[in-house]
Protein backbone atom coordinates (compact mmCIF):
# COMPACT_ATOMS: atom_id res chain seq x y z
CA UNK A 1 14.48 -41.03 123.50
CA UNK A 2 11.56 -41.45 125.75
CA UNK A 3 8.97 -41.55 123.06
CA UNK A 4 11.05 -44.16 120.74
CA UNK A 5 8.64 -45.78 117.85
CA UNK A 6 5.75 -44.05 119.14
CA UNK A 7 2.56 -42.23 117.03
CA UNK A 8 1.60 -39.30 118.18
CA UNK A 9 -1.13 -36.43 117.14
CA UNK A 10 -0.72 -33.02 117.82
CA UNK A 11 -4.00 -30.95 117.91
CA UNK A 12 -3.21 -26.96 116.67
CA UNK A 13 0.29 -28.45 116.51
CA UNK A 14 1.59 -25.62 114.05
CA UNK A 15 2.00 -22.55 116.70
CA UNK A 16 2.40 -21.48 120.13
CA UNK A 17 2.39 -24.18 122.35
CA UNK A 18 1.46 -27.08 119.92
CA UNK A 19 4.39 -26.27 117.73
CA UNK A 20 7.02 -26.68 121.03
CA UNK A 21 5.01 -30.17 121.93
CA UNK A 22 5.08 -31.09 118.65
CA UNK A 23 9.31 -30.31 118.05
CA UNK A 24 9.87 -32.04 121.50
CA UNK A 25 7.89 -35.22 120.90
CA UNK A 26 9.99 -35.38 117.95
CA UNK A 27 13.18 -34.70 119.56
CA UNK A 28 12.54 -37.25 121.96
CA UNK A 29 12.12 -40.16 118.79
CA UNK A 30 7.95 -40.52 118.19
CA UNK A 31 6.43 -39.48 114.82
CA UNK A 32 4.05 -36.94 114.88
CA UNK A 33 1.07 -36.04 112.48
CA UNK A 34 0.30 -32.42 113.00
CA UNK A 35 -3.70 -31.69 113.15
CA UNK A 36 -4.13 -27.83 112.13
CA UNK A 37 -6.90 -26.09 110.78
CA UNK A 38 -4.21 -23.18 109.51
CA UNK A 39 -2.19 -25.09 106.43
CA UNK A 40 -0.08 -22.00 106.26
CA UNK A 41 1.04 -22.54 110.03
CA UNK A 42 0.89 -26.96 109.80
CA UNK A 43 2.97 -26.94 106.51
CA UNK A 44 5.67 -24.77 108.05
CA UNK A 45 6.16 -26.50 111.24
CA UNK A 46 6.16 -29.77 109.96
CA UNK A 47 8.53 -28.72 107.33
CA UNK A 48 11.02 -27.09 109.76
CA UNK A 49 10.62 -30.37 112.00
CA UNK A 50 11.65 -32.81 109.18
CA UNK A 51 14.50 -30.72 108.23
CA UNK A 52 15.53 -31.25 111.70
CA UNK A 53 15.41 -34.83 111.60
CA UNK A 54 12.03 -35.80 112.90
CA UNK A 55 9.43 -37.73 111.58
CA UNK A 56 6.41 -34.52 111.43
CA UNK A 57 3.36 -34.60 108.61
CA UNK A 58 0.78 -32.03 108.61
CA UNK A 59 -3.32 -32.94 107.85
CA UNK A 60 -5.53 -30.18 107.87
CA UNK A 61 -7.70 -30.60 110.45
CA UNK A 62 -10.83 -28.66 111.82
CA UNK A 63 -11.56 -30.24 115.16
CA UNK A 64 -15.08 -28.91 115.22
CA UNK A 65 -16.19 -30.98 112.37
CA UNK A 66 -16.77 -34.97 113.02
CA UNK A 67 -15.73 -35.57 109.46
CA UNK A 68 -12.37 -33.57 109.77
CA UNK A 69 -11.51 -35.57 112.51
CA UNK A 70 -12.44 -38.91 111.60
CA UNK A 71 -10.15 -38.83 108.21
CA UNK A 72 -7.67 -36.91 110.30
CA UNK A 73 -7.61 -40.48 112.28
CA UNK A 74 -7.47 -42.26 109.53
CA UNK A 75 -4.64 -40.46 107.90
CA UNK A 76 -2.80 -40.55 110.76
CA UNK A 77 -3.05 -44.25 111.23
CA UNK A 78 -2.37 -45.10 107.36
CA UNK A 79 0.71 -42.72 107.55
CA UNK A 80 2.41 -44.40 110.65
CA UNK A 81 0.62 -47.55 111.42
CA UNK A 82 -0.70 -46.91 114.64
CA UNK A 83 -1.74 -44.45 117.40
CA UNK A 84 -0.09 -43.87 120.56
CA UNK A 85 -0.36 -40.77 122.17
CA UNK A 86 -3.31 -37.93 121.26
CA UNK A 87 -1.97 -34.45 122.60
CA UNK A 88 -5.64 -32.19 122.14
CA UNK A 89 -4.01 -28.66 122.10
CA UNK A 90 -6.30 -27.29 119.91
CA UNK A 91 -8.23 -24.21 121.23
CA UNK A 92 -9.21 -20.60 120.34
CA UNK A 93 -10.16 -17.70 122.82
CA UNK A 94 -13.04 -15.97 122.23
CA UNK A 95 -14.98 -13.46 124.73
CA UNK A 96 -16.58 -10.19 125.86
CA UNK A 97 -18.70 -9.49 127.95
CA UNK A 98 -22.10 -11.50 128.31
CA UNK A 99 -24.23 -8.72 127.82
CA UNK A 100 -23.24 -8.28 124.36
CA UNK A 101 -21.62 -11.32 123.26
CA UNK A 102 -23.52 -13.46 120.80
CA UNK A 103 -24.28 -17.20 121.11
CA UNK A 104 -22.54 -18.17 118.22
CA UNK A 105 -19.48 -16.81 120.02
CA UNK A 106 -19.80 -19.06 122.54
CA UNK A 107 -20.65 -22.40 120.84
CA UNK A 108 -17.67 -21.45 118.48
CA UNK A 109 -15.36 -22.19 121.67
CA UNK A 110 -16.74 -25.00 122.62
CA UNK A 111 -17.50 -26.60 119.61
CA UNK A 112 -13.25 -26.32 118.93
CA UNK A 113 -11.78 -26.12 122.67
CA UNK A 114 -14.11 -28.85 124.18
CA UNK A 115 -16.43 -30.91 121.74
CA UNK A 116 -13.20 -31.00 119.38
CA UNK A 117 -11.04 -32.60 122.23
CA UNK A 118 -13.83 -35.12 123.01
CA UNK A 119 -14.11 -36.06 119.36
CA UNK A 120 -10.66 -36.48 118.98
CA UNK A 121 -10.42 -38.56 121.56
CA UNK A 122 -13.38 -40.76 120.71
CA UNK A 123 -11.64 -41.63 117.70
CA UNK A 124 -8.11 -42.09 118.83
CA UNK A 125 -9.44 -44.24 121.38
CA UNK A 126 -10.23 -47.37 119.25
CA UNK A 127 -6.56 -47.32 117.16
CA UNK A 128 -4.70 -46.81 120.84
CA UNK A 129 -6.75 -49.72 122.11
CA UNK A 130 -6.36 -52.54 119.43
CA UNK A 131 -2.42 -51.52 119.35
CA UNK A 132 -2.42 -52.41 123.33
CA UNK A 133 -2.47 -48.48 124.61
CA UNK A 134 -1.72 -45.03 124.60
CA UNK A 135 -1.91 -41.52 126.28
CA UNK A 136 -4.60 -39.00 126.11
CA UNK A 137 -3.17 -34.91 126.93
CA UNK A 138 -5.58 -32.64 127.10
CA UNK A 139 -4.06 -28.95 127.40
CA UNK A 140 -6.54 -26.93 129.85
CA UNK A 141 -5.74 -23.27 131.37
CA UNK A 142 -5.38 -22.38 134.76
CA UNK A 143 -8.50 -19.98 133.29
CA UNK A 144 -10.29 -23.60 134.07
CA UNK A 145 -9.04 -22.66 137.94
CA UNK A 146 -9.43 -18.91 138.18
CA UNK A 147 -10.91 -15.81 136.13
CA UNK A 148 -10.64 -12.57 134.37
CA UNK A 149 -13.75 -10.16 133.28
CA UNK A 150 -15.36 -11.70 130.31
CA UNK A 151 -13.70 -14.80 129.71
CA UNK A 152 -16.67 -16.87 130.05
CA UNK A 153 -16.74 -19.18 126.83
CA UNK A 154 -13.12 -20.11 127.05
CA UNK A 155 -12.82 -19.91 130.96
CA UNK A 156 -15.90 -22.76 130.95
CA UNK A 157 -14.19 -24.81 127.37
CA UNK A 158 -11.66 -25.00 129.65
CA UNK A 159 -13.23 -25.83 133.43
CA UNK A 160 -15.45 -28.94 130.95
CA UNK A 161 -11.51 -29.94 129.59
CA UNK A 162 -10.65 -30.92 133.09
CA UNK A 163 -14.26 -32.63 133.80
CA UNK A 164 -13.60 -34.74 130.31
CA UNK A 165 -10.06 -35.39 131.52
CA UNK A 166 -11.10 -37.79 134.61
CA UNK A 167 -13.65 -39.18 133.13
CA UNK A 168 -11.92 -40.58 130.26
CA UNK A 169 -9.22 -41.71 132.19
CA UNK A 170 -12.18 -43.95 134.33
CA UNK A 171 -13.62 -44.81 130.92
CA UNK A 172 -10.62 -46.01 128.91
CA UNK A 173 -8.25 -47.01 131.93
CA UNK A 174 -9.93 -50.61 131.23
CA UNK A 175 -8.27 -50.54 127.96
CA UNK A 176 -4.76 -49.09 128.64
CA UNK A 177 -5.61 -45.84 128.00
CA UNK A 178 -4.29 -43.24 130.64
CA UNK A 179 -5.83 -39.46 130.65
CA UNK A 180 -4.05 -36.31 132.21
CA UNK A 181 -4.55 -32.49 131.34
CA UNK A 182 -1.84 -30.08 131.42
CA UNK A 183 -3.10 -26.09 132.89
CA UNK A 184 -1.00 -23.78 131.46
CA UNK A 185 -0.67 -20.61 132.77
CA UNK A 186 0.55 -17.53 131.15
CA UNK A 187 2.69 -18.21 128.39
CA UNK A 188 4.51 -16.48 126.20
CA UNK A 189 4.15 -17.44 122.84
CA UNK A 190 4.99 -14.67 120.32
CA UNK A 191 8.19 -16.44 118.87
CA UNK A 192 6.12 -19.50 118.21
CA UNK A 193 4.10 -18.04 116.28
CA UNK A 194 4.12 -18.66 112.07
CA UNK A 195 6.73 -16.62 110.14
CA UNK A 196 4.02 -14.18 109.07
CA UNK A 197 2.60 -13.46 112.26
CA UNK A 198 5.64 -13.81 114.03
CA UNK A 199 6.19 -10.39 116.55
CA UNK A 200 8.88 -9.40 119.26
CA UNK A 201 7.91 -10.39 122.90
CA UNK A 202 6.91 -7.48 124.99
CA UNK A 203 7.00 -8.13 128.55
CA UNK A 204 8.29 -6.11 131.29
CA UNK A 205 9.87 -7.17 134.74
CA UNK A 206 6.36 -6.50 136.43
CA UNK A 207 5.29 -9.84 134.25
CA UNK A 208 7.90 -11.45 135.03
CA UNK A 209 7.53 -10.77 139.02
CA UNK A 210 4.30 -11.72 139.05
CA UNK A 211 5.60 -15.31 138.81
CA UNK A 212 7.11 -17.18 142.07
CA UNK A 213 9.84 -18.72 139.54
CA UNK A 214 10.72 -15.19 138.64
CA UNK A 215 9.56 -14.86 134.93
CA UNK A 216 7.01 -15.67 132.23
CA UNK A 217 6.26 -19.31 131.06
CA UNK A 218 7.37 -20.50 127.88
CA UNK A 219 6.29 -23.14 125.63
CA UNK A 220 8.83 -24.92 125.97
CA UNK A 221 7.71 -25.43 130.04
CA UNK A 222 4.43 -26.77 128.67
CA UNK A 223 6.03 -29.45 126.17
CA UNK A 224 8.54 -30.64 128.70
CA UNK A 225 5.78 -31.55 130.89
CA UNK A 226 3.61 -33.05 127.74
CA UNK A 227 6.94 -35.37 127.12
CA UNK A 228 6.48 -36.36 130.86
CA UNK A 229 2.84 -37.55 130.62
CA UNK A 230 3.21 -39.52 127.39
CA UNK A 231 6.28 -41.42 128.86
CA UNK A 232 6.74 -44.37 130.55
CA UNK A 233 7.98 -42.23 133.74
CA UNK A 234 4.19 -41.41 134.02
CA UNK A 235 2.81 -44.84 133.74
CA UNK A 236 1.23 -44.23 137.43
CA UNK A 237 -0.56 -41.03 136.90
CA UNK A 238 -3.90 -40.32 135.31
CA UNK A 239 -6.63 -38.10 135.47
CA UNK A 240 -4.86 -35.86 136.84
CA UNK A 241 -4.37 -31.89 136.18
CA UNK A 242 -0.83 -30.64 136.13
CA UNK A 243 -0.58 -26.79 136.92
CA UNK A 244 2.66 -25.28 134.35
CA UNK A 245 1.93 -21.65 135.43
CA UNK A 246 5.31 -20.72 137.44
CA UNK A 247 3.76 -20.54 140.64
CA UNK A 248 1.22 -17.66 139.70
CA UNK A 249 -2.06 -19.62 140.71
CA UNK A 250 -1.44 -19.82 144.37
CA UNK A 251 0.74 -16.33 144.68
CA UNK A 252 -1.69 -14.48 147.14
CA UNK A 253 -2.00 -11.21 146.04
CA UNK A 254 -3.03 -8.02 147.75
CA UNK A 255 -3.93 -5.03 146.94
């Protein structure tokens, strides 16, 4: 039970990747307020967490909006009592290419996948501090490493996510406050998906090769590594990046 009588916030904590951090943070003895702008997706997860014998509420939460966010806080903090570990998963991919997407497009992304992790931690910040600490995880991409065609709003959401990840942990390492970022790479997340949306996995052994470890990542692989950071077995390390991708960013590839 690594995360024994700890508070913890899960940003889009109700599918893909958020739901696994949010099961295994649970698992591993922390209560954990899931932060989801889909109630549909929040309600269900935190439901099928409690049945398993964790401690798991849902509050909608749009991390674009300073108001969401602040009673989000608050909520959390009147629910369990305190704040110790702020997991900002929450992100949406949005794109095309740059001669005909729109600007709204792009300050959609970063108003969720960047200004939305820097709000939430401004306001985590104070509650970890006065209760002696915490952990800040900000979930980044290897897309914040390397590129596709017309990716550019989430590629640079995500490039900014590891920028905000060193300097908070300069900022609030003066008040006990360590800051990593976790860069997924591909990840398969179909089965984590809510019940309605919810579609078989199709991925063929060329996917899998493409990885060193010999298949595609799972979510799972990312919340293992979340559990890592917001232990005590991490106490040494912050601001730093760590790369979940299975070996694919630094697989030289010819062709």
């Amino acid at each position: 039970m690594k995360l024994e009588n700890k508070v913890a916030i899960v940003t889009g904590g109700g599918q893909g990747i958020g739901r696994a951090i949010s099961g295994a943070f649970c698992r591993e003895g922390a209560a954990v307020v899931i932060a989801e702008v889909d109630e549909e997706a929040g309600e269900e997860a935190a439901s099928e967490i409690a049945r398993a014998g964790g401690r798991c509420i849902f509050i909608r939460t749009d991390v674009s909006d300073e108001d969401s966010v602040k009673n989000m806080i608050t909520a959390a903090r009147a629910a369990f009592g305190g704040l110790h570990i702020l997991c900002n998963n929450a992100g949406i991919f949005d794109g095309g290419s740059i001669y005909t997407t729109d600007m709204a497009t792009w300050d959609r992304v970063i108003a969720v996948n960047l200004r939305g992790a820097y709000m939430c931690a401004k306001y985590a910040a104070p509650v970890m501090r006065d209760g002696g600490g915490g952990v800040i995880i900000n979930i980044a991409s290897t897309r914040a490493l390397m590129s596709e065609p017309d990716t550019e709003p989430y590629s640079a959401s995500k490039g900014g996510i590891l920028a905000l990840t060193h300097a908070l942990a300069i900022s609030l390492g003066r008040d006990g406050i360590r800051v990593n970022a976790i860069s997924p790479g591909w990840i398969d997340v179909t089965g984590w998906k809510k019940k309605s949306a919810r579609r078989p996995a199709v991925l063929t052994p060329q996917d899998h090769a493409q990885h060193p470890v010999g298949r595609v990542g799972r979510p799972e692989d990312v919340a293992r590594a979340c559990v890592f950071l917001a232990s005590d077995d991490a106490g040494f390390i912050t601001g730093a990046n760590l790369v979940v991708d299975g070996g694919m960013t630094v697989k030289m590839i010819y062709v």
